[in-house]
PDB file of N, CA and C in Angstrom:
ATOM      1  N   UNK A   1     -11.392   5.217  16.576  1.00  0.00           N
ATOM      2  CA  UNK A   1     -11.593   5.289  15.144  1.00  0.00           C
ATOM      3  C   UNK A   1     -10.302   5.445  14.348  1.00  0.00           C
ATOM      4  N   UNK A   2      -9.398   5.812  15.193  1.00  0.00           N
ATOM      5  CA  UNK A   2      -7.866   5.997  13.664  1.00  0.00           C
ATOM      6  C   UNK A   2      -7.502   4.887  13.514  1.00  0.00           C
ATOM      7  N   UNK A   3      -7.563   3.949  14.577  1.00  0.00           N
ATOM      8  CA  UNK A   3      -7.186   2.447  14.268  1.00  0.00           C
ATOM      9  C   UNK A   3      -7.957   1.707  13.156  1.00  0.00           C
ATOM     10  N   UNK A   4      -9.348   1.970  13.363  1.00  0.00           N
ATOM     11  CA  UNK A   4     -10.527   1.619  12.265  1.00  0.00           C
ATOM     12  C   UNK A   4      -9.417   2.021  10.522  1.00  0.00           C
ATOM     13  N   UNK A   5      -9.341   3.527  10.818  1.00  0.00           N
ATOM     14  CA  UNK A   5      -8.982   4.298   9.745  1.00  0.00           C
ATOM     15  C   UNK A   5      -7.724   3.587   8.728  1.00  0.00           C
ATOM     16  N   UNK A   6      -7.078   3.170  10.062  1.00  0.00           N
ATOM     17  CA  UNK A   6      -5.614   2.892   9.879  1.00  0.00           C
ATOM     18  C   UNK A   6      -5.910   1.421   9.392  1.00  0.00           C
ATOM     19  N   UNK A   7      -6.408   0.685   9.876  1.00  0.00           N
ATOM     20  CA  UNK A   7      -6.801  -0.776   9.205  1.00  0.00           C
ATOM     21  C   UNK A   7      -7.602  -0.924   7.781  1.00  0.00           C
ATOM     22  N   UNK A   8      -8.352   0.132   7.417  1.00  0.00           N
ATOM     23  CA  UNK A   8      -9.366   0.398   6.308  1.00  0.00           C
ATOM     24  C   UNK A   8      -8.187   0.683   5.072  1.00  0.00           C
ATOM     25  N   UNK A   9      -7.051   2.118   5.317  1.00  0.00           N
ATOM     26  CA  UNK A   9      -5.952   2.188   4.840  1.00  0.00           C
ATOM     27  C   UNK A   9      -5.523   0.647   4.459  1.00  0.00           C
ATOM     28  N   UNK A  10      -4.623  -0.058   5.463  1.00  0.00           N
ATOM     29  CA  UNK A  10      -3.929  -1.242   5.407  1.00  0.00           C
ATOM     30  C   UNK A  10      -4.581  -2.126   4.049  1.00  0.00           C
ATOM     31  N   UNK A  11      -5.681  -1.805   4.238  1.00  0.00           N
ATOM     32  CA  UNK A  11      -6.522  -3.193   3.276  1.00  0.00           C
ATOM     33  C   UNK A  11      -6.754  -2.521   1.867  1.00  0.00           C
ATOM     34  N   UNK A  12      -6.839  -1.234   1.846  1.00  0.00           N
ATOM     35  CA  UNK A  12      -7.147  -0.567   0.474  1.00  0.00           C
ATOM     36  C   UNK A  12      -5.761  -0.898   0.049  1.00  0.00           C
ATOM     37  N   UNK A  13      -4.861  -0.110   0.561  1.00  0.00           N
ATOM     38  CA  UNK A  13      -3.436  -0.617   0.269  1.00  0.00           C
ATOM     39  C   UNK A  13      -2.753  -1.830  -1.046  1.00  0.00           C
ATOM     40  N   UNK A  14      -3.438  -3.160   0.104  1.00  0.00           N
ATOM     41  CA  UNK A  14      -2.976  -4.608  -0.241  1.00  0.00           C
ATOM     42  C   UNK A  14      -4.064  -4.622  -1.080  1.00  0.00           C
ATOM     43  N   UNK A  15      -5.533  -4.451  -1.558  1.00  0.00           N
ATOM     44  CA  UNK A  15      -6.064  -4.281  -2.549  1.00  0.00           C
ATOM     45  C   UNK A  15      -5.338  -4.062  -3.913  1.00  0.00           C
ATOM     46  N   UNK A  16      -4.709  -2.265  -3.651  1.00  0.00           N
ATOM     47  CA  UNK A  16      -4.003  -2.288  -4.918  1.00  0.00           C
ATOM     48  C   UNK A  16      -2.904  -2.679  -5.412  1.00  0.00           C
ATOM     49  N   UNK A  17      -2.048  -3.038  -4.109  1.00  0.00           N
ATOM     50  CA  UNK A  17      -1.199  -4.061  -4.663  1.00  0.00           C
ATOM     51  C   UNK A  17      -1.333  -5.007  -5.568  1.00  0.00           C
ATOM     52  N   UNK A  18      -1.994  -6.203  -4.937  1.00  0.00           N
ATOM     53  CA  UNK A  18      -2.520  -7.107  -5.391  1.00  0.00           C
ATOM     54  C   UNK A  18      -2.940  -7.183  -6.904  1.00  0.00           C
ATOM     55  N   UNK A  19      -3.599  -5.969  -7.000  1.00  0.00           N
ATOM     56  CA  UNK A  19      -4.667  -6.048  -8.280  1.00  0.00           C
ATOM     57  C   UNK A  19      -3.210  -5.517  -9.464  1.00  0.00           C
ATOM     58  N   UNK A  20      -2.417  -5.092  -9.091  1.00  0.00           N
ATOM     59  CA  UNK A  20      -1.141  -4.196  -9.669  1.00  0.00           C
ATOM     60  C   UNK A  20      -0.172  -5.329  -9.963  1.00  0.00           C
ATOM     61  N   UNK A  21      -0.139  -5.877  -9.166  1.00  0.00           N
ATOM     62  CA  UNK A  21       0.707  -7.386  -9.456  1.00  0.00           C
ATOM     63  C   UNK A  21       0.029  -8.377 -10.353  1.00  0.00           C
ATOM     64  N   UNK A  22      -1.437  -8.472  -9.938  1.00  0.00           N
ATOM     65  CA  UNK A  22      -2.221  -9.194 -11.166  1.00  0.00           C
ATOM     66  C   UNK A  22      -2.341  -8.828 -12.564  1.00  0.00           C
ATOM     67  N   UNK A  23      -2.352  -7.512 -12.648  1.00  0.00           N
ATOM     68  CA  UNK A  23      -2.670  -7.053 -13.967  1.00  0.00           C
ATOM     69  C   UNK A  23      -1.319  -6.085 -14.715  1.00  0.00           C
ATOM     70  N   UNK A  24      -0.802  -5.166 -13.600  1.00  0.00           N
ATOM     71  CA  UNK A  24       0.018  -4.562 -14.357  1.00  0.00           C
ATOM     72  C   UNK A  24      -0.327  -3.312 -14.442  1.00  0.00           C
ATOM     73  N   UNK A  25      -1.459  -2.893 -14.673  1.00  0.00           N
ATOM     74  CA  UNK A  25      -1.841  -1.576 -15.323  1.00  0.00           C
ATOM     75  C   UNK A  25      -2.322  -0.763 -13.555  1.00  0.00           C
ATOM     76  N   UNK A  26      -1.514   0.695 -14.004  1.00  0.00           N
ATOM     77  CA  UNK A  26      -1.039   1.663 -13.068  1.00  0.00           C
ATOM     78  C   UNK A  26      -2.391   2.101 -12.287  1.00  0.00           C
ATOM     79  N   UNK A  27      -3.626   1.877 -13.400  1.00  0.00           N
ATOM     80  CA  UNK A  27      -4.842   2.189 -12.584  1.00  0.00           C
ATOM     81  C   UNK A  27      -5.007   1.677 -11.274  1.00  0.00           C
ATOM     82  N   UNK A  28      -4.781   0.055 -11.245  1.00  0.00           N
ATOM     83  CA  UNK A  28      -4.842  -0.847 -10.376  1.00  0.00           C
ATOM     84  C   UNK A  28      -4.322  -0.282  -9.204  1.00  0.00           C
ATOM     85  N   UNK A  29      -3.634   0.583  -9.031  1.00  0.00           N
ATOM     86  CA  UNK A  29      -3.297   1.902  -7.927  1.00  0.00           C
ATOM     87  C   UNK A  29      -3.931   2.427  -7.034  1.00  0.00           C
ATOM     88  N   UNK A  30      -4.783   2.491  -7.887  1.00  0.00           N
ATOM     89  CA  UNK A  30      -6.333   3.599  -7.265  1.00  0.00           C
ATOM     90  C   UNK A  30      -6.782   3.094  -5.730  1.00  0.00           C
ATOM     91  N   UNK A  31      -7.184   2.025  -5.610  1.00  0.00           N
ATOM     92  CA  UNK A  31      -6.957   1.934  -4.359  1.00  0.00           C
ATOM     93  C   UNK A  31      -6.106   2.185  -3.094  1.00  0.00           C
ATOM     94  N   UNK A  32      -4.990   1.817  -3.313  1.00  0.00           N
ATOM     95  CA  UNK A  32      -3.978   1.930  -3.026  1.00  0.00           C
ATOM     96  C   UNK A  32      -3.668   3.474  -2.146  1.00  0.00           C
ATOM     97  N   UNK A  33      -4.159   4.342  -3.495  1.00  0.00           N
ATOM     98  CA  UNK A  33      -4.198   5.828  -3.142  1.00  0.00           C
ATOM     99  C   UNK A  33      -5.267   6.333  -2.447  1.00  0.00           C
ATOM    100  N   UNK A  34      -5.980   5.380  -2.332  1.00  0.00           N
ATOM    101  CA  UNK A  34      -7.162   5.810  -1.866  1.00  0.00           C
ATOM    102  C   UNK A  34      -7.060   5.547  -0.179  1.00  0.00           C
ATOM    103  N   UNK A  35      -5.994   3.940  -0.214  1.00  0.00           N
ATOM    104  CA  UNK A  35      -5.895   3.972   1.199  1.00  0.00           C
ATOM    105  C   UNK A  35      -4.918   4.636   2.054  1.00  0.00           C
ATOM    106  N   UNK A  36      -3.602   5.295   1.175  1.00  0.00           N
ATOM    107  CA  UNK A  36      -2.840   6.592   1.497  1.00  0.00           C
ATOM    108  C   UNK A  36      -3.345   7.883   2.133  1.00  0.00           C
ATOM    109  N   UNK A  37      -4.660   7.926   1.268  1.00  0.00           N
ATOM    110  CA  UNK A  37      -5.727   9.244   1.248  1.00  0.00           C
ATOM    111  C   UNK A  37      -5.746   9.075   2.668  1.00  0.00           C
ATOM    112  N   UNK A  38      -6.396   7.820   3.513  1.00  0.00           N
ATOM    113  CA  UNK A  38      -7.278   7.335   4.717  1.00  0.00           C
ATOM    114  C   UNK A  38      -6.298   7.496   5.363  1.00  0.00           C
ATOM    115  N   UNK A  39      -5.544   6.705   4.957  1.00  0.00           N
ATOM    116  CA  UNK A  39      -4.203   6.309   6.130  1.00  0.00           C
ATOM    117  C   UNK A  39      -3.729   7.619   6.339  1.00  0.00           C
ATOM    118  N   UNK A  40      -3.460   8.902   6.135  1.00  0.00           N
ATOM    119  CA  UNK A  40      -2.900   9.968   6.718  1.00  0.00           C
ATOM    120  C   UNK A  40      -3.566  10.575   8.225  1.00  0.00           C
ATOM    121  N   UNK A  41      -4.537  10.670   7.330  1.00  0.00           N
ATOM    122  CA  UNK A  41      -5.498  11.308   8.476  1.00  0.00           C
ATOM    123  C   UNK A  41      -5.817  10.702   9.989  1.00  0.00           C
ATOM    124  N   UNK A  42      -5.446   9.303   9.476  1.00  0.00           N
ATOM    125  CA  UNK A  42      -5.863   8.194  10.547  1.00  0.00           C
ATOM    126  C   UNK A  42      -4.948   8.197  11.599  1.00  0.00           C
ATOM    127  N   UNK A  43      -3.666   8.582  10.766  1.00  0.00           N
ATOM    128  CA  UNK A  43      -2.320   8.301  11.628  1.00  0.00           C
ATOM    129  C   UNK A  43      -2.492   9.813  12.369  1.00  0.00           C
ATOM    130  N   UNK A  44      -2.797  10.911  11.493  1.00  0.00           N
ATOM    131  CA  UNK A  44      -2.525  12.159  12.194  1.00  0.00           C
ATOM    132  C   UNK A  44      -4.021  12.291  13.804  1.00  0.00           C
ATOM    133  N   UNK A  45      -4.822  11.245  13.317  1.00  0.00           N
ATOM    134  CA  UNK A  45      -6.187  11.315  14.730  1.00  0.00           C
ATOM    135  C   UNK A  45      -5.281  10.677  15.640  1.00  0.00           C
ATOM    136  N   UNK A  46      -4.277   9.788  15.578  1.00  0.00           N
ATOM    137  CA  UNK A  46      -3.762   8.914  17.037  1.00  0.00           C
ATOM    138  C   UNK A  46      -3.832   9.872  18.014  1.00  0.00           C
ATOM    139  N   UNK A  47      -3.518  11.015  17.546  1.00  0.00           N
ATOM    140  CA  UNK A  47      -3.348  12.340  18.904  1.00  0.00           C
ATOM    141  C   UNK A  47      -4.284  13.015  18.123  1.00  0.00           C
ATOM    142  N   UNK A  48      -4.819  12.794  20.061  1.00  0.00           N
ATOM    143  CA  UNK A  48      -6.058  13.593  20.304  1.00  0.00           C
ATOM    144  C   UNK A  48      -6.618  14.568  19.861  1.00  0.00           C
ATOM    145  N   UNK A  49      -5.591  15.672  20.345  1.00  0.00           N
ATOM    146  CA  UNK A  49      -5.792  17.072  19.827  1.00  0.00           C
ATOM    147  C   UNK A  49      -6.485  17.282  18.760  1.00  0.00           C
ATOM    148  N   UNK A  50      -6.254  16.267  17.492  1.00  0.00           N
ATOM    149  CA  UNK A  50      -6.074  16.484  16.248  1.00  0.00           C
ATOM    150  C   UNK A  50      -7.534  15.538  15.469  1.00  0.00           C
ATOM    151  N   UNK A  51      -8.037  14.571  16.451  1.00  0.00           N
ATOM    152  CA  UNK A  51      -8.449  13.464  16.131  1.00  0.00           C
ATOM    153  C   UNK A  51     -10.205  14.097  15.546  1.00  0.00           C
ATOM    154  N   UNK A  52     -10.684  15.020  16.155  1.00  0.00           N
ATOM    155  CA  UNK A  52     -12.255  15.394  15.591  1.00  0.00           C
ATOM    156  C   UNK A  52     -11.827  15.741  13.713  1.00  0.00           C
ATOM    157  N   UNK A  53     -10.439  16.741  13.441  1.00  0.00           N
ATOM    158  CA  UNK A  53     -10.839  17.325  12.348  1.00  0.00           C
ATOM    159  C   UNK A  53     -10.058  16.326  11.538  1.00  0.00           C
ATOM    160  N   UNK A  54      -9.170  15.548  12.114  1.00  0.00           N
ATOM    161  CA  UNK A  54      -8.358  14.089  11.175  1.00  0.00           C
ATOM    162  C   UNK A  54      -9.584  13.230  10.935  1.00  0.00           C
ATOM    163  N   UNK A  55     -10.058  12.917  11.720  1.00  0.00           N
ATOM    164  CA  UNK A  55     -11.107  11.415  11.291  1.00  0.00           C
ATOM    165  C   UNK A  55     -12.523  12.264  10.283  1.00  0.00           C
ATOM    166  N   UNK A  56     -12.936  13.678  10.298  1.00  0.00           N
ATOM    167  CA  UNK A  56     -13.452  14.283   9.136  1.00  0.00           C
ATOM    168  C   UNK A  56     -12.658  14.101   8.141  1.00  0.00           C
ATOM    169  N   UNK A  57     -11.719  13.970   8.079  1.00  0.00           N
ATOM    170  CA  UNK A  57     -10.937  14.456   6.493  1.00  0.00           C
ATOM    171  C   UNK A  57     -10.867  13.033   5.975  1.00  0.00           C
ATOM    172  N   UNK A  58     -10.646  11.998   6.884  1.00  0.00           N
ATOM    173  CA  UNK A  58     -10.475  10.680   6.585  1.00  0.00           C
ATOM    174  C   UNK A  58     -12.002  10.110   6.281  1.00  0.00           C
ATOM    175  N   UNK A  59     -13.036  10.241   6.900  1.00  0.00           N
ATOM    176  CA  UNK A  59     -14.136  10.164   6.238  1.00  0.00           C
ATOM    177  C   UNK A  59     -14.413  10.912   4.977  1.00  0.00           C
ATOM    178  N   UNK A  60     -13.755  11.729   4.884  1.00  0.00           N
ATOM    179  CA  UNK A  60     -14.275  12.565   3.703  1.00  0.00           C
ATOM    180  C   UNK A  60     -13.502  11.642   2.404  1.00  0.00           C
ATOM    181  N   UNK A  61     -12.776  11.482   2.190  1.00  0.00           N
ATOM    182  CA  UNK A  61     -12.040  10.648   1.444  1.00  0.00           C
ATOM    183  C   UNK A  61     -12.177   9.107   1.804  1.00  0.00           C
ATOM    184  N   UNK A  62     -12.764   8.632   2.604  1.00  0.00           N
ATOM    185  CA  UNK A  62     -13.833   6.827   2.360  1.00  0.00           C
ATOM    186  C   UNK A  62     -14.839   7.374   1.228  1.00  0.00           C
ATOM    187  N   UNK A  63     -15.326   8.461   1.593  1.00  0.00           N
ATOM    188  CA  UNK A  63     -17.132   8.807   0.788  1.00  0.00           C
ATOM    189  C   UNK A  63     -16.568   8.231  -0.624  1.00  0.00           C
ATOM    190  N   UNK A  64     -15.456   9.223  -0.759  1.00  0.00           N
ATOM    191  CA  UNK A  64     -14.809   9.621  -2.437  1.00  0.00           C
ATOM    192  C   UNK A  64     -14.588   8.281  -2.573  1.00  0.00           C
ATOM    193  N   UNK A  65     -13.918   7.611  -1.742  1.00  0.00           N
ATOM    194  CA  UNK A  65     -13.298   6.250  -2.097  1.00  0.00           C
ATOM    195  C   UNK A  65     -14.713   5.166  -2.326  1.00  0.00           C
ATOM    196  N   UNK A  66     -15.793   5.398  -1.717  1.00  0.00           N
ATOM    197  CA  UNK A  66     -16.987   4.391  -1.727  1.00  0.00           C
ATOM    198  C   UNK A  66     -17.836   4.971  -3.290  1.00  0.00           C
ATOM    199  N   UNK A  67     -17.685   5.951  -3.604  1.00  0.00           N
ATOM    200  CA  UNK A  67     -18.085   6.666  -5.229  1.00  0.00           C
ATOM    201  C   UNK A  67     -17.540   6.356  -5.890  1.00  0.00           C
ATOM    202  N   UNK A  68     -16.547   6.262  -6.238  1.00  0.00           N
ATOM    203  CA  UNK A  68     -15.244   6.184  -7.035  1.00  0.00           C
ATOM    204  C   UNK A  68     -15.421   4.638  -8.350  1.00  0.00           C
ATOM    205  N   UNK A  69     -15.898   4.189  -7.389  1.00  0.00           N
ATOM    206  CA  UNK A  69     -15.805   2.602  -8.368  1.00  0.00           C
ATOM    207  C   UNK A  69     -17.357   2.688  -9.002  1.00  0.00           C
ATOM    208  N   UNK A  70     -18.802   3.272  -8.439  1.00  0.00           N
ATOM    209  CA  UNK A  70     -19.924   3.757  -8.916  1.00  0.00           C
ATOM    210  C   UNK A  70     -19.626   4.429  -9.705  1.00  0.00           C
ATOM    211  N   UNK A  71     -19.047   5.841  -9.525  1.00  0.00           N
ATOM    212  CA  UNK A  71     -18.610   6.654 -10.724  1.00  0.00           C
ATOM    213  C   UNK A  71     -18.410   6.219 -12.097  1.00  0.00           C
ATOM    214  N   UNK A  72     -17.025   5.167 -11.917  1.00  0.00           N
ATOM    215  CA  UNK A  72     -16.575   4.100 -12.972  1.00  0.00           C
ATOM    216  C   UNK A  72     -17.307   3.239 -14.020  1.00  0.00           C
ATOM    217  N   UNK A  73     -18.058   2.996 -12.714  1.00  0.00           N
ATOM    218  CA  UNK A  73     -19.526   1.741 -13.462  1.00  0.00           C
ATOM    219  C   UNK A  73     -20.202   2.549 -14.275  1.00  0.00           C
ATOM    220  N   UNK A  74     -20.462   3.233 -13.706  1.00  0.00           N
ATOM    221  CA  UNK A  74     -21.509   4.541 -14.517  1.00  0.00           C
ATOM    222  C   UNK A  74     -21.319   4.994 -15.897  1.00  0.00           C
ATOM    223  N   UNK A  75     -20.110   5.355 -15.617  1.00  0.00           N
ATOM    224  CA  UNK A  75     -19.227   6.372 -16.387  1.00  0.00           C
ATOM    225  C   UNK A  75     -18.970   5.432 -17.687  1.00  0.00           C
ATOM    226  N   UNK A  76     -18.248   4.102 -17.061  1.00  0.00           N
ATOM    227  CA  UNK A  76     -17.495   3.328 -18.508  1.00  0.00           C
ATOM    228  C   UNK A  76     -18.005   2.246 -18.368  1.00  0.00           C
ATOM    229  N   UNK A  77     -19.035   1.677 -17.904  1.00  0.00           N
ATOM    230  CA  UNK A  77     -18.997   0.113 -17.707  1.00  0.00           C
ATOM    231  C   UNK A  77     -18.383  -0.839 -16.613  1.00  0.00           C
ATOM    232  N   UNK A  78     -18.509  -1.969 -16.895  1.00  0.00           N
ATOM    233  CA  UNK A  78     -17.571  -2.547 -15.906  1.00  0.00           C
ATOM    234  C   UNK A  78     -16.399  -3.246 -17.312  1.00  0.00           C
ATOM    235  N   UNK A  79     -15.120  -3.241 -16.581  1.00  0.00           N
ATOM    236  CA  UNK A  79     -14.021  -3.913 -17.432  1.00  0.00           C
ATOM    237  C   UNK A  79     -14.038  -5.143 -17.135  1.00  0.00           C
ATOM    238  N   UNK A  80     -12.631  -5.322 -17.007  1.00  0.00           N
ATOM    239  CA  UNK A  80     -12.247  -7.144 -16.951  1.00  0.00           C
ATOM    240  C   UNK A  80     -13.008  -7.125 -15.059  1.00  0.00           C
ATOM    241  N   UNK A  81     -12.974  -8.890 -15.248  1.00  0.00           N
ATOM    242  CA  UNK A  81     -13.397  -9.297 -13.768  1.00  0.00           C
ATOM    243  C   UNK A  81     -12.493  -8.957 -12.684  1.00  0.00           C
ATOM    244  N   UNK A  82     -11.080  -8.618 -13.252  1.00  0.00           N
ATOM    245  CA  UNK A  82     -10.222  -8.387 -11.796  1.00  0.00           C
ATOM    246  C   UNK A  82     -10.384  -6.841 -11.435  1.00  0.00           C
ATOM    247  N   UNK A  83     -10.620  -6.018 -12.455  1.00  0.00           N
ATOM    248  CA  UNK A  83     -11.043  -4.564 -12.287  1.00  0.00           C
ATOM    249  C   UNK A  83     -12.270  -4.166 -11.733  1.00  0.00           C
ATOM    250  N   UNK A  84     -13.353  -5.761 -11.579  1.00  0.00           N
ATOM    251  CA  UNK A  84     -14.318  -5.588 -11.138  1.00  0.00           C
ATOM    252  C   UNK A  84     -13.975  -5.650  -9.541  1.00  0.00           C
ATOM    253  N   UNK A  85     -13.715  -7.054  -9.667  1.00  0.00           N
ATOM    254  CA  UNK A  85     -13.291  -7.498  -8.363  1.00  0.00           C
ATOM    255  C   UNK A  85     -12.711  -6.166  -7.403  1.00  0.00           C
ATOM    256  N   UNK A  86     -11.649  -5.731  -7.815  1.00  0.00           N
ATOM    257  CA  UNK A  86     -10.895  -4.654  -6.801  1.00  0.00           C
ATOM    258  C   UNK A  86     -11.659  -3.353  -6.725  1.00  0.00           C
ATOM    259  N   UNK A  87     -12.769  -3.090  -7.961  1.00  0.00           N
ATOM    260  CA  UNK A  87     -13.308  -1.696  -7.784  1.00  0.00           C
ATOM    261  C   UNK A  87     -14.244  -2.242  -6.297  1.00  0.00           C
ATOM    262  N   UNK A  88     -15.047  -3.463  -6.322  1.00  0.00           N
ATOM    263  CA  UNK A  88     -15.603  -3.806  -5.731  1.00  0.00           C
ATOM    264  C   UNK A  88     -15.530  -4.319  -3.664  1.00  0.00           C
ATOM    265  N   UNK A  89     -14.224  -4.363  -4.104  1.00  0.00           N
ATOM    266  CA  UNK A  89     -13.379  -4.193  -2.575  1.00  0.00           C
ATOM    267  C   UNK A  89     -13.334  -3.416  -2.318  1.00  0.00           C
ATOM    268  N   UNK A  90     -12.957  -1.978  -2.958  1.00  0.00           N
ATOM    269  CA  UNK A  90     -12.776  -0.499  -2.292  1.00  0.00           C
ATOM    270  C   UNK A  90     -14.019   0.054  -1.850  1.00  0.00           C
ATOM    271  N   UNK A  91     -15.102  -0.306  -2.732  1.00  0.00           N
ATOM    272  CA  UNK A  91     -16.278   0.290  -2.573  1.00  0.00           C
ATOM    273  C   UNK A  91     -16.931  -0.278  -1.233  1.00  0.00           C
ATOM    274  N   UNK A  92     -16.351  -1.761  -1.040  1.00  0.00           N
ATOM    275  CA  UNK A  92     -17.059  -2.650   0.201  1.00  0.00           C
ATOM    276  C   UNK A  92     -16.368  -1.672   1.253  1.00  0.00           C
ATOM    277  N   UNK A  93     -15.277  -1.631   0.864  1.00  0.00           N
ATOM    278  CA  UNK A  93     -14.492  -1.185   2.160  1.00  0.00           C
ATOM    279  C   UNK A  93     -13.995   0.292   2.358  1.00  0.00           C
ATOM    280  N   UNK A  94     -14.560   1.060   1.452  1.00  0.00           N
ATOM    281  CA  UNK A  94     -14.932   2.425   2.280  1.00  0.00           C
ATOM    282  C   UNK A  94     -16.089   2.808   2.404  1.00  0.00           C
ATOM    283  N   UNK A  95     -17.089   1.820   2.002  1.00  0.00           N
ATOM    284  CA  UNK A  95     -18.508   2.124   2.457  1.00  0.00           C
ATOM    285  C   UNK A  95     -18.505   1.772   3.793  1.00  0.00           C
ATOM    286  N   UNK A  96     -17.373   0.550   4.561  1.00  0.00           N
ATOM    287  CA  UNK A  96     -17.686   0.248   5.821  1.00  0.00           C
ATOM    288  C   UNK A  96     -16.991   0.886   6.470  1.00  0.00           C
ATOM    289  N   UNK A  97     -15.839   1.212   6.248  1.00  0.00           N
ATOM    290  CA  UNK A  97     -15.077   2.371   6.843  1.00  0.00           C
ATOM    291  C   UNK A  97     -15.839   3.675   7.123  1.00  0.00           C
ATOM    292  N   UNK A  98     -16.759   4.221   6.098  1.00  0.00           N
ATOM    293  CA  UNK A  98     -18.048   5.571   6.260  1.00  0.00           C
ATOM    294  C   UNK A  98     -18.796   5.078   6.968  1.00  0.00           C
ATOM    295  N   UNK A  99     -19.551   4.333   7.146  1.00  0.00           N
ATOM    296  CA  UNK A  99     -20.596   3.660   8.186  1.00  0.00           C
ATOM    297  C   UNK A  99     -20.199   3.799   9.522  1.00  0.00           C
ATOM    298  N   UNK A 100     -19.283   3.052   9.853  1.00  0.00           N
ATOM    299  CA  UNK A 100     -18.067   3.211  11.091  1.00  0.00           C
ATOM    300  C   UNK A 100     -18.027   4.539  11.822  1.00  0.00           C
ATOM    301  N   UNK A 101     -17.574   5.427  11.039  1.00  0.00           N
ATOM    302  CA  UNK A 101     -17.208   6.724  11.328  1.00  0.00           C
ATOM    303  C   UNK A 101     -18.588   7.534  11.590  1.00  0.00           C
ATOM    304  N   UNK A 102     -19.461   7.171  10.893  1.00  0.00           N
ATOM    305  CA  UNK A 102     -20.774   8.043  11.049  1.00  0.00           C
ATOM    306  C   UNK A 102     -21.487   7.644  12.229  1.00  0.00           C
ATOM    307  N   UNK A 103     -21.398   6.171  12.384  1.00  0.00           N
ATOM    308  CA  UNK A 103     -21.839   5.520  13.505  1.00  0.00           C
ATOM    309  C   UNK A 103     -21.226   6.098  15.087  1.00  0.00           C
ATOM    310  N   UNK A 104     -19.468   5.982  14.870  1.00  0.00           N
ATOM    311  CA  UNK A 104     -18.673   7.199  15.927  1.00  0.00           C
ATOM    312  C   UNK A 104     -19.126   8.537  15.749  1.00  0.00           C
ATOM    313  N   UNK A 105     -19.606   9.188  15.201  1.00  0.00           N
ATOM    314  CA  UNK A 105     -19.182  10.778  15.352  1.00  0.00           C
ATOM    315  C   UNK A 105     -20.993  10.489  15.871  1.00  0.00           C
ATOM    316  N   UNK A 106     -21.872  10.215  15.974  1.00  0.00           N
ATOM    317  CA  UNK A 106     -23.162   9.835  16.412  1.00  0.00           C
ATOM    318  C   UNK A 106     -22.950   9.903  17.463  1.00  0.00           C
ATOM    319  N   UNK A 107     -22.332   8.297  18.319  1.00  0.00           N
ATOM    320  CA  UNK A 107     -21.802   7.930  19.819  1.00  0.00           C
ATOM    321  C   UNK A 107     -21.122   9.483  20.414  1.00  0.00           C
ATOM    322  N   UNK A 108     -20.494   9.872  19.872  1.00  0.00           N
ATOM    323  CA  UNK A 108     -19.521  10.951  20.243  1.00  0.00           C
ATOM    324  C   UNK A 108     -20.454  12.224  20.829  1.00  0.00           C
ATOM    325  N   UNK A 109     -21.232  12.476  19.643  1.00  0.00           N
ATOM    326  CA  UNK A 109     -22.351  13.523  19.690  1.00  0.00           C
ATOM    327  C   UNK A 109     -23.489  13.522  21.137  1.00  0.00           C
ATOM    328  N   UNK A 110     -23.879  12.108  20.853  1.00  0.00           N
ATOM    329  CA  UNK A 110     -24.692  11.842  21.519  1.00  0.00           C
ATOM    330  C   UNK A 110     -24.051  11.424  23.254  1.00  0.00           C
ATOM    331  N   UNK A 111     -22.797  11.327  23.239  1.00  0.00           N
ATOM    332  CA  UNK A 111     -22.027  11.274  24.373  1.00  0.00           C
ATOM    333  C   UNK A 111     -22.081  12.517  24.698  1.00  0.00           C
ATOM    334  N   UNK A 112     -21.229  13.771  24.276  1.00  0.00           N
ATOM    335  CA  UNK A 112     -21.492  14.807  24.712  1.00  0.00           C
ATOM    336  C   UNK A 112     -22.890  15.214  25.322  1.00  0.00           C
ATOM    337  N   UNK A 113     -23.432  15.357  24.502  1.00  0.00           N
ATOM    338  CA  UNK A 113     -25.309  15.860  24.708  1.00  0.00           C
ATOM    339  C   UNK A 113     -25.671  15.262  26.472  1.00  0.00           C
ATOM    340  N   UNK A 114     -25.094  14.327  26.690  1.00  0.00           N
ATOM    341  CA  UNK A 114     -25.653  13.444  27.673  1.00  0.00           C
ATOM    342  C   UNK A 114     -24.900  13.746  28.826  1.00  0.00           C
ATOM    343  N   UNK A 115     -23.847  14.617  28.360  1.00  0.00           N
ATOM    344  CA  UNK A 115     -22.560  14.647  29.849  1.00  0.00           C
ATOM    345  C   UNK A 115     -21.627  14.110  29.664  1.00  0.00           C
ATOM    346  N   UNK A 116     -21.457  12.818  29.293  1.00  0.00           N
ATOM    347  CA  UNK A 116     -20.524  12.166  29.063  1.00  0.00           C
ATOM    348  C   UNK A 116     -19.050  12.583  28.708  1.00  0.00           C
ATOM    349  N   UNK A 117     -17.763  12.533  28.795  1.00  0.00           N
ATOM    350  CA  UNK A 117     -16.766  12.642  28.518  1.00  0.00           C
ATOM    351  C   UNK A 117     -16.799  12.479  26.961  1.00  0.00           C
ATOM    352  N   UNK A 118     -17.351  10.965  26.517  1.00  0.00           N
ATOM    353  CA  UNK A 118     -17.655  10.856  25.072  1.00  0.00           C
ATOM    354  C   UNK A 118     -15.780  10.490  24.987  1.00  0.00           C
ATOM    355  N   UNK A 119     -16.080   9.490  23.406  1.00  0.00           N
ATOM    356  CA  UNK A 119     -14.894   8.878  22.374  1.00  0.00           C
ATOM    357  C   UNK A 119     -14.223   7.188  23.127  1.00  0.00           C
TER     358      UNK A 119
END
């Protein structure tokens, strides 16, 4: 899963790039930070030791990151189409990044329970 984490990062990333180069405006970031958020945690699960309470914290911040653009909608509307577009990538892609992870910590669970070494 940190690789998952670490690739989910990568793409939020080039999201806000992208959308930052298209438009200009600093919001266009938000992703970006959002895949900083991921990407820490992801990098800090590579080792083991660390990897049950890193890939929580990194899920915990997909959730925020999969709300975040709902929030928005909610809150203000939708803006221009490219603000749509990129809220709409983050949301794709930390909803699948949360899915992922919930789906692992399941396998994991259910590995243990069974004997298994589990991960």
């Amino acid at each position: 899963m940190p690789r998952i984490a670490l690739i989910a990062a990568a793409l939020l990333i080039l999201v806000g790039i992208v959308g930052f180069a298209a438009t200009g405006a600093k919001t266009s970031l938000i992703p970006a930070i959002a895949g900083v958020l991921i990407g820490i945690p992801g990098a800090i699960a590579l080792k083991e030791s660390f990897r049950m309470h890193a890939m929580h914290a990194a899920v915990l911040f997909g959730l925020l990151g999969a709300l975040a653009p709902i929030g928005a909608w909610i809150g203000r509307g939708f803006g221009s189409p490219t603000a749509v577009a990129s809220q709409a990538a983050m949301l794709v892609i930390c909803a699948v990044f949360v899915a992922l992870c919930v789906k692992s910590f399941i396998d994991v669970r259910r590995a243990r329970t069974s004997g298994d070494s589990g991960e």
